[in-house]
PDB file of N, CA and C in Angstrom:
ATOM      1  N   UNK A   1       7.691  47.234 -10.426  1.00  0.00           N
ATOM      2  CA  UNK A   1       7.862  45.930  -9.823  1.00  0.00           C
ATOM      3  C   UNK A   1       6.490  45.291  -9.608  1.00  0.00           C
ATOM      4  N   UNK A   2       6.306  43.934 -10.113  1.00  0.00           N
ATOM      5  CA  UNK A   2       5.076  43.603 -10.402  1.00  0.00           C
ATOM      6  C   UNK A   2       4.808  42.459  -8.870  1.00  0.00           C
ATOM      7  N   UNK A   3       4.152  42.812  -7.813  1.00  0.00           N
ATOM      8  CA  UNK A   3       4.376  41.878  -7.173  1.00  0.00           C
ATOM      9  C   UNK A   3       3.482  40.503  -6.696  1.00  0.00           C
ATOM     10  N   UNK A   4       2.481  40.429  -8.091  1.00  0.00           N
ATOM     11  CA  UNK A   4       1.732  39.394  -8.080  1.00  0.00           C
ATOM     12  C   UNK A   4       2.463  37.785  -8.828  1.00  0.00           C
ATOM     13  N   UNK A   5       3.504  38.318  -9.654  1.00  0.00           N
ATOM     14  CA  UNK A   5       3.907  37.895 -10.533  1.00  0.00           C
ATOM     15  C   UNK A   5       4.964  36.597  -9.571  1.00  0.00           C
ATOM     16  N   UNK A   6       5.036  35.306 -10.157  1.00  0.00           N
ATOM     17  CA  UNK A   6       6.106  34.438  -9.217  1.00  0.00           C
ATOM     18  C   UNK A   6       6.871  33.823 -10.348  1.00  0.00           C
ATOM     19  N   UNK A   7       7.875  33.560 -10.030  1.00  0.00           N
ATOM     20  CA  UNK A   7       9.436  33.074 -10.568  1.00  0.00           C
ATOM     21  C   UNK A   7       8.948  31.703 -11.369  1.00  0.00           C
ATOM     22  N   UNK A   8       7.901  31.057 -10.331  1.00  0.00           N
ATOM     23  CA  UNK A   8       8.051  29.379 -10.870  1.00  0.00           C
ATOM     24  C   UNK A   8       6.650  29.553 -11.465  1.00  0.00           C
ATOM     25  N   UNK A   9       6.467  29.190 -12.921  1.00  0.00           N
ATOM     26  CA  UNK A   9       4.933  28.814 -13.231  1.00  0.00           C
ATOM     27  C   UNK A   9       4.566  27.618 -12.919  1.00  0.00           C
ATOM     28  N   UNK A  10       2.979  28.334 -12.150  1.00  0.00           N
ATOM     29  CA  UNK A  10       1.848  27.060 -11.769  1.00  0.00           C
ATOM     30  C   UNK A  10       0.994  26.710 -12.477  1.00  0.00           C
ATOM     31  N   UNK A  11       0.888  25.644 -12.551  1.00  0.00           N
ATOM     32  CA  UNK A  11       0.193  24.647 -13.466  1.00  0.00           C
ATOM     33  C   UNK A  11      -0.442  23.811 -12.938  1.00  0.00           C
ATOM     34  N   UNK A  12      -1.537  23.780 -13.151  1.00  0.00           N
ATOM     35  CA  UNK A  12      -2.845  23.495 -12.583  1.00  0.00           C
ATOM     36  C   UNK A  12      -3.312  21.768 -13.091  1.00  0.00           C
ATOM     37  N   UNK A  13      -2.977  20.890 -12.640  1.00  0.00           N
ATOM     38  CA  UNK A  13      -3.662  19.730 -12.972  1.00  0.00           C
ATOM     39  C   UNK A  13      -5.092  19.386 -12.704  1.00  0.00           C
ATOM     40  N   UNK A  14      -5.536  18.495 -13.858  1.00  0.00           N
ATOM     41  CA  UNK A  14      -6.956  18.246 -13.486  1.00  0.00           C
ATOM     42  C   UNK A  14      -7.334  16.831 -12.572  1.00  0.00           C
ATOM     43  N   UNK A  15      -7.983  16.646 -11.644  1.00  0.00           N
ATOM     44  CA  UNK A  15      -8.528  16.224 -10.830  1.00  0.00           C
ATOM     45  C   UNK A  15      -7.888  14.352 -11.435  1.00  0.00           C
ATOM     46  N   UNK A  16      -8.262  14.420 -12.496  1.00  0.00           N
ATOM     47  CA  UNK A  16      -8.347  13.657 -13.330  1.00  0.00           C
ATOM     48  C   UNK A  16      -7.105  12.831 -13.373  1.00  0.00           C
ATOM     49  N   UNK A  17      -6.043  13.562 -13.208  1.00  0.00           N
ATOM     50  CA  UNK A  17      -4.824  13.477 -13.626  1.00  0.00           C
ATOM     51  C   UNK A  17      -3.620  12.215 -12.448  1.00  0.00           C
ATOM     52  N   UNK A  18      -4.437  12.660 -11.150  1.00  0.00           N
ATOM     53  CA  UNK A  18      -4.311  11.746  -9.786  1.00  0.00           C
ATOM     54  C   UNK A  18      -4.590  10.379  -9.644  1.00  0.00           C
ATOM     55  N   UNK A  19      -5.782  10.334  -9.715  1.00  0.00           N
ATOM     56  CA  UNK A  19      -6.729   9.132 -10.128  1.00  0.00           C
ATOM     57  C   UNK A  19      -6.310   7.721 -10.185  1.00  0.00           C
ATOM     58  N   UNK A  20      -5.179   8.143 -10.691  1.00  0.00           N
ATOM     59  CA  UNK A  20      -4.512   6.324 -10.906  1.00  0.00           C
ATOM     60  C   UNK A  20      -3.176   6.046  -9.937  1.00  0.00           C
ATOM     61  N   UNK A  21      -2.605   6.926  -9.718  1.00  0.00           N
ATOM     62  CA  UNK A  21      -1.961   6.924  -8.503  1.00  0.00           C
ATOM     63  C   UNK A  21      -2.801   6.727  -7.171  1.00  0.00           C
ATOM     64  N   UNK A  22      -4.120   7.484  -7.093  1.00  0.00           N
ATOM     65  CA  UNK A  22      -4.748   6.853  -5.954  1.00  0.00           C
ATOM     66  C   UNK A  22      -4.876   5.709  -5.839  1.00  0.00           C
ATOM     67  N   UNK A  23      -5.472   4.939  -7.169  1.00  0.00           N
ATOM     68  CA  UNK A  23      -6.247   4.212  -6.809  1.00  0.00           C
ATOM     69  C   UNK A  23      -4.853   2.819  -6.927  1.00  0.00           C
ATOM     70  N   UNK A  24      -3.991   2.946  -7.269  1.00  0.00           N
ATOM     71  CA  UNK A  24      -2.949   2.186  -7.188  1.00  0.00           C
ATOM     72  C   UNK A  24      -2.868   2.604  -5.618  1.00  0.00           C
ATOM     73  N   UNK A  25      -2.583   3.181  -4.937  1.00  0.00           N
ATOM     74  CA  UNK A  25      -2.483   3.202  -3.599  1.00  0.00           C
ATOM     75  C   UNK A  25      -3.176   2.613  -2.462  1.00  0.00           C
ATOM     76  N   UNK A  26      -4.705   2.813  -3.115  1.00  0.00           N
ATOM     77  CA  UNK A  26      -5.394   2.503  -2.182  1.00  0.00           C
ATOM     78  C   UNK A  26      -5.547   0.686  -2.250  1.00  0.00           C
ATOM     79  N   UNK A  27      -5.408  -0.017  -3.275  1.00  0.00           N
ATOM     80  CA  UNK A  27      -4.839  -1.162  -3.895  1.00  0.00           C
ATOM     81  C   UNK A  27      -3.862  -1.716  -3.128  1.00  0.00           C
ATOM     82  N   UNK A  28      -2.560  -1.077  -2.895  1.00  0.00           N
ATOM     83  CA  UNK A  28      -1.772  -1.262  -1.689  1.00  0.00           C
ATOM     84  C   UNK A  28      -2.173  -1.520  -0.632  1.00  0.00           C
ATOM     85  N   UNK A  29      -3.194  -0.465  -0.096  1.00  0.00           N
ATOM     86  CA  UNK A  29      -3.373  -0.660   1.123  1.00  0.00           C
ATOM     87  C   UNK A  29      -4.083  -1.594   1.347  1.00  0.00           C
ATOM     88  N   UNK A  30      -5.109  -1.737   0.330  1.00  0.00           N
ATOM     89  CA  UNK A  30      -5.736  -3.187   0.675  1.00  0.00           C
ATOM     90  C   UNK A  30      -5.025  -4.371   0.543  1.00  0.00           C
ATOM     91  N   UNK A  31      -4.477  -4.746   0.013  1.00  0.00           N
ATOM     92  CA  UNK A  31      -3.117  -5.682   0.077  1.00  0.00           C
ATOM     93  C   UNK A  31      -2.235  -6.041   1.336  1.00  0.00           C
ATOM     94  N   UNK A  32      -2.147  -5.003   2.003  1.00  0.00           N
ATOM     95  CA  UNK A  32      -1.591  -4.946   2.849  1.00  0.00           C
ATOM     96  C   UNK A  32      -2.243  -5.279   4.177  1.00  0.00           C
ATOM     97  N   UNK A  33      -3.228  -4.577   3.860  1.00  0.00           N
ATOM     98  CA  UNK A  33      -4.412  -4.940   5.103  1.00  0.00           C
ATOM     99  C   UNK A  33      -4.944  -6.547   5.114  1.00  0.00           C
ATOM    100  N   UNK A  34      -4.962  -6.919   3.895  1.00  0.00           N
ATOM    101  CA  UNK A  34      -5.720  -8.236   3.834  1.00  0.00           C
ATOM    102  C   UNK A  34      -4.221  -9.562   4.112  1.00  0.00           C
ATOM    103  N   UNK A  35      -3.381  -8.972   4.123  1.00  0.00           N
ATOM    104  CA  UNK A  35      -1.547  -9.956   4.507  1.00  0.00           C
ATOM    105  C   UNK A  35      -2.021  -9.740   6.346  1.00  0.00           C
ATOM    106  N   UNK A  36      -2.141  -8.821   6.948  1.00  0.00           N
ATOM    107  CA  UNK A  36      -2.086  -8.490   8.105  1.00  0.00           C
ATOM    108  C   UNK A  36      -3.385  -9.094   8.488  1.00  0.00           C
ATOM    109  N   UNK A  37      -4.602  -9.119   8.029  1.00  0.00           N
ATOM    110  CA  UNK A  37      -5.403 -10.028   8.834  1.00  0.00           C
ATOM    111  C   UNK A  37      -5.409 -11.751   8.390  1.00  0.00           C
ATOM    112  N   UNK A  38      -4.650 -11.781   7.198  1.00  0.00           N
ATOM    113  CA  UNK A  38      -4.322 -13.081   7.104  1.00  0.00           C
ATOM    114  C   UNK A  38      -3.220 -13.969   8.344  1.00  0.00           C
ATOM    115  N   UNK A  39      -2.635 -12.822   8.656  1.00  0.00           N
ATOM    116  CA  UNK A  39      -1.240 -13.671   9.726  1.00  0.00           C
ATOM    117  C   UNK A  39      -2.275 -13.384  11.137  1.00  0.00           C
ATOM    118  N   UNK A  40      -3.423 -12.528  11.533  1.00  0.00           N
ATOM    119  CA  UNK A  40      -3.755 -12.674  12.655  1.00  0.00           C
ATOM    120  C   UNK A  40      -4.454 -13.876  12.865  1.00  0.00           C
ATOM    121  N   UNK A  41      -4.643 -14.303  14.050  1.00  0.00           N
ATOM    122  CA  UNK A  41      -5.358 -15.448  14.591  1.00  0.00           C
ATOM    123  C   UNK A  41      -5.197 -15.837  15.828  1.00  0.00           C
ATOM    124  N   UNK A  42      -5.463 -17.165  16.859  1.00  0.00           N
ATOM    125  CA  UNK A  42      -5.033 -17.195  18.020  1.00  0.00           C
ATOM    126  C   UNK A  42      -3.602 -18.113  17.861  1.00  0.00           C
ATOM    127  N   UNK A  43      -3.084 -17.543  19.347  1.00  0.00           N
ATOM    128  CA  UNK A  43      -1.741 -17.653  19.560  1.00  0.00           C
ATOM    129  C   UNK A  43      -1.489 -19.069  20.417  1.00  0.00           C
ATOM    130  N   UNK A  44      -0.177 -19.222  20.826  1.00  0.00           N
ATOM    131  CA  UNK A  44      -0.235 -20.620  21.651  1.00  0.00           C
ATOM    132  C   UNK A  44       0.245 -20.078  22.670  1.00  0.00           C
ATOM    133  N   UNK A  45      -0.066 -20.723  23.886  1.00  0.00           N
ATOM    134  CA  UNK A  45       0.095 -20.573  25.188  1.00  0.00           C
ATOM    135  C   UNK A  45       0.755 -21.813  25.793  1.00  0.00           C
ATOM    136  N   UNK A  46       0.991 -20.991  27.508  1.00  0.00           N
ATOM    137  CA  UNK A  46       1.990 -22.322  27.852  1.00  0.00           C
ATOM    138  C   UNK A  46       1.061 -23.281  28.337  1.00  0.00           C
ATOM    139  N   UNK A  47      -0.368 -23.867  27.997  1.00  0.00           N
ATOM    140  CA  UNK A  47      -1.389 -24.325  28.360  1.00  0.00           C
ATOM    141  C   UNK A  47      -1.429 -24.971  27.415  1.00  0.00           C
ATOM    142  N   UNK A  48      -2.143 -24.822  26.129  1.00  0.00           N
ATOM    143  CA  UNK A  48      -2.425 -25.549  24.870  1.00  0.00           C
ATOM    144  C   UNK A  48      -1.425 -24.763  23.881  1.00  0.00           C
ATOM    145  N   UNK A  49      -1.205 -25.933  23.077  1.00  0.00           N
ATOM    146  CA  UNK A  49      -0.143 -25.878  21.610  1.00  0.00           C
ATOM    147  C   UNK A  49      -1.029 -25.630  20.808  1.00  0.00           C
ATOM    148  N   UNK A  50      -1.098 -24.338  19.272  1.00  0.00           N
ATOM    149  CA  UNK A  50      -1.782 -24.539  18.512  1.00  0.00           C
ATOM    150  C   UNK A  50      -1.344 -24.751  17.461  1.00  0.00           C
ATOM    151  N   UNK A  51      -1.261 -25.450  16.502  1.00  0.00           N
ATOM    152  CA  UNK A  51      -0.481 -25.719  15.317  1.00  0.00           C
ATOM    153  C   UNK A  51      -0.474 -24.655  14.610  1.00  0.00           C
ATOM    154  N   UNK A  52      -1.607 -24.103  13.978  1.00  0.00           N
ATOM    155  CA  UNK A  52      -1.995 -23.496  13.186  1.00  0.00           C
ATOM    156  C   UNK A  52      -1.093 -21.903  12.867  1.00  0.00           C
ATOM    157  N   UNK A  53      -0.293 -21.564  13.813  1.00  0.00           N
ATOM    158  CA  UNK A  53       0.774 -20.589  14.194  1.00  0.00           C
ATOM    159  C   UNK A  53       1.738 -21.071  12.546  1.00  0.00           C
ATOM    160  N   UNK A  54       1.837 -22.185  12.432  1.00  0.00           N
ATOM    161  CA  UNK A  54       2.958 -22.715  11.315  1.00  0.00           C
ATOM    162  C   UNK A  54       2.523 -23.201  10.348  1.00  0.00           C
ATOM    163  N   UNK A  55       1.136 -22.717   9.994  1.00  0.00           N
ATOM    164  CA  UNK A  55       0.378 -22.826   8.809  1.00  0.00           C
ATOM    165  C   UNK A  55       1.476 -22.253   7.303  1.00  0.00           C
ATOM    166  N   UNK A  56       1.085 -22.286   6.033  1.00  0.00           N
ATOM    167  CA  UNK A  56       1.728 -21.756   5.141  1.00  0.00           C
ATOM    168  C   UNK A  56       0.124 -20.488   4.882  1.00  0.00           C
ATOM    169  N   UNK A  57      -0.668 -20.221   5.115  1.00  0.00           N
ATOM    170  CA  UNK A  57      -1.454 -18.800   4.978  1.00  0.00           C
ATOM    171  C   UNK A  57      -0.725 -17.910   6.304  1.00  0.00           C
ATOM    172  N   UNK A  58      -0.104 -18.441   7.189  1.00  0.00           N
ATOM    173  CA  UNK A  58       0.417 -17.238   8.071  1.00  0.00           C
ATOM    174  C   UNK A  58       2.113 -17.187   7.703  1.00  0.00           C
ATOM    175  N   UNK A  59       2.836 -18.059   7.394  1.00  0.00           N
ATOM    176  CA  UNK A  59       4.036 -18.287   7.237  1.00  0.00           C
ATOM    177  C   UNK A  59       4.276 -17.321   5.741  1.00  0.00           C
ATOM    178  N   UNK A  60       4.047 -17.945   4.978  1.00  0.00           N
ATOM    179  CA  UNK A  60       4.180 -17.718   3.279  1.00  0.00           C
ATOM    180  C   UNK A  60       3.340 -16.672   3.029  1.00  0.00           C
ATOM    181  N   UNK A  61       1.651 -17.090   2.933  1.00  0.00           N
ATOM    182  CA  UNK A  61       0.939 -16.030   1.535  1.00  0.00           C
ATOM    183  C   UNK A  61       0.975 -14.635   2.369  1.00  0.00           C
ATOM    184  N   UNK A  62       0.804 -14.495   3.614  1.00  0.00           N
ATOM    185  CA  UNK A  62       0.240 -13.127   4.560  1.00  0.00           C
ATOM    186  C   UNK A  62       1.664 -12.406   4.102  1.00  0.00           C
ATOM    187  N   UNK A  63       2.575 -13.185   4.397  1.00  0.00           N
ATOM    188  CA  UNK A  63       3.823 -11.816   4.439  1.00  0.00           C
ATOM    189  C   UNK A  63       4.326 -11.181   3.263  1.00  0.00           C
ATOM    190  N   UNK A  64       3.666 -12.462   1.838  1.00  0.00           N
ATOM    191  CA  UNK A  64       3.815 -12.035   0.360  1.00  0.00           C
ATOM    192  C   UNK A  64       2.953 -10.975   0.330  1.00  0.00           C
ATOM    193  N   UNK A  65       1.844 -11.303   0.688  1.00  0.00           N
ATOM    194  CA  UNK A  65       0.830 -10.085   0.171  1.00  0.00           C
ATOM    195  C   UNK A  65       1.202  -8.819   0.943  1.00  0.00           C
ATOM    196  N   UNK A  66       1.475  -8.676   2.277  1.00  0.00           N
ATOM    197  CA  UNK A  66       2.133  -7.591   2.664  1.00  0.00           C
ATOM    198  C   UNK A  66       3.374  -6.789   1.950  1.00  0.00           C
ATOM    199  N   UNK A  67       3.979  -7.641   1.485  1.00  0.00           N
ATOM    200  CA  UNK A  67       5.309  -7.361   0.648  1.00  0.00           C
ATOM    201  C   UNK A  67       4.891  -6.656  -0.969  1.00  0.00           C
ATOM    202  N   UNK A  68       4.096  -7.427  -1.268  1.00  0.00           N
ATOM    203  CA  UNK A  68       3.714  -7.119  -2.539  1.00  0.00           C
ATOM    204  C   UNK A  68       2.444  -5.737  -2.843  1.00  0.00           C
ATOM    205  N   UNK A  69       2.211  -5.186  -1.134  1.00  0.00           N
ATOM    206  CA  UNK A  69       1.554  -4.143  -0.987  1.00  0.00           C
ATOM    207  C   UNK A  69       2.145  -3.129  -0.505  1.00  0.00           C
ATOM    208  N   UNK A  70       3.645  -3.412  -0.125  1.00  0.00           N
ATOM    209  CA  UNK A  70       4.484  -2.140   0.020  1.00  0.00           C
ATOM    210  C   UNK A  70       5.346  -1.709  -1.154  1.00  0.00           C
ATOM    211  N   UNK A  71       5.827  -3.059  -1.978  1.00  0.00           N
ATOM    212  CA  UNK A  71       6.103  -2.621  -3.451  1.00  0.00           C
ATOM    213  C   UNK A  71       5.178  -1.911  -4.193  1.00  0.00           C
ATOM    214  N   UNK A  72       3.778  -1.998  -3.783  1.00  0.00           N
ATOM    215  CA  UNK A  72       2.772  -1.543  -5.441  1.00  0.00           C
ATOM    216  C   UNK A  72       2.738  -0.353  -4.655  1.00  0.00           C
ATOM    217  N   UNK A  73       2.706   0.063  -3.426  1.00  0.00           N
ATOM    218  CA  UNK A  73       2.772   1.211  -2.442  1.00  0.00           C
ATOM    219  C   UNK A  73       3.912   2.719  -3.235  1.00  0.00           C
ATOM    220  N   UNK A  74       4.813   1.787  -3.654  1.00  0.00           N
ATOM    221  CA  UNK A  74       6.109   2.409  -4.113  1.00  0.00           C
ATOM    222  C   UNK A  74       5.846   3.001  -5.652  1.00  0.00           C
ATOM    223  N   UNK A  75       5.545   1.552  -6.579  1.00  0.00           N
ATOM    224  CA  UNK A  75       5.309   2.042  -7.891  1.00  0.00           C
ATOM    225  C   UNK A  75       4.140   3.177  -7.728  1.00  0.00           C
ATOM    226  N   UNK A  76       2.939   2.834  -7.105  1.00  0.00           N
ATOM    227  CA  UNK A  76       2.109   4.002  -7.090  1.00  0.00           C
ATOM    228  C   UNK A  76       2.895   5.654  -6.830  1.00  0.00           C
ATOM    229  N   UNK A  77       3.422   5.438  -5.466  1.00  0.00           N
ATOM    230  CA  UNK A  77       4.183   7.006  -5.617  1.00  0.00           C
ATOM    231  C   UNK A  77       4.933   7.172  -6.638  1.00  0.00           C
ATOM    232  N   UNK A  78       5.893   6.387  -7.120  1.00  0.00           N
ATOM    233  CA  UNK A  78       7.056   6.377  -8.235  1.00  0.00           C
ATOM    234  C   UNK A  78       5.737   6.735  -9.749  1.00  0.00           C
ATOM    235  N   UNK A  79       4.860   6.697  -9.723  1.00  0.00           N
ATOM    236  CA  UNK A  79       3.891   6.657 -11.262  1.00  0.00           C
ATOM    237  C   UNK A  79       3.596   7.902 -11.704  1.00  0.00           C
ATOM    238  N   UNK A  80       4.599   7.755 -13.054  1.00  0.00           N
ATOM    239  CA  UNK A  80       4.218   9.013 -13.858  1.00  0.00           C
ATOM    240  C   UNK A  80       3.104   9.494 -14.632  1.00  0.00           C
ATOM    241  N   UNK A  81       2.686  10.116 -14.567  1.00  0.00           N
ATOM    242  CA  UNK A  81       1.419  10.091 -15.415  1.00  0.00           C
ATOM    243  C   UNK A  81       1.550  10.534 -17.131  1.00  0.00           C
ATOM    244  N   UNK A  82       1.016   9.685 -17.933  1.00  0.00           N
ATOM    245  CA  UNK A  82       1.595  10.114 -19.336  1.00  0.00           C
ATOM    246  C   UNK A  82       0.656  11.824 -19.353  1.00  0.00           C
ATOM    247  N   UNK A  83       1.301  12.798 -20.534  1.00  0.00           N
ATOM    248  CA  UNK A  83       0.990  13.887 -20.454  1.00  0.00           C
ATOM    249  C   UNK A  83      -0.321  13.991 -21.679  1.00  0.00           C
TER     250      UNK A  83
END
């Protein structure tokens, strides 16, 4: 009984092989990060009204780019790597 021996063969990828899944990820995250400081800014109070709350960069582009950084978030995990 050989007991070094295991059922499932391991196979060793090269470093190399990751690489584009990271960097699709990290792509995401910047995407995501840059939607989230696009919608921050100051707020309105019961003192002064600020318009700028109903801008189309906080309304529209911030929540696309957030959106479009949790989709590429996805394809990155979902990415096969050709062999």
């Amino acid at each position: 009984m050989n007991t070094t021996s295991s059922n499932t063969p391991k196979t060793k990828r090269p470093w190399s092989a990751h690489v584009t899944r990271r960097r699709i990820a990290v792509a995401a995250c910047l995407l995501i990060a840059t939607g989230y400081l696009l919608m921050a800014g100051p707020g309105s109070t019961e003192q002064s009204f600020c318009a700028d709350i109903f801008s189309a960069r906080r309304i529209v582009l911030a929540p696309l780019l957030c959106l479009s950084g949790y989709l590429l978030l996805i394809v990155g995990i979902l990415h096969k790597e050709k062999p």
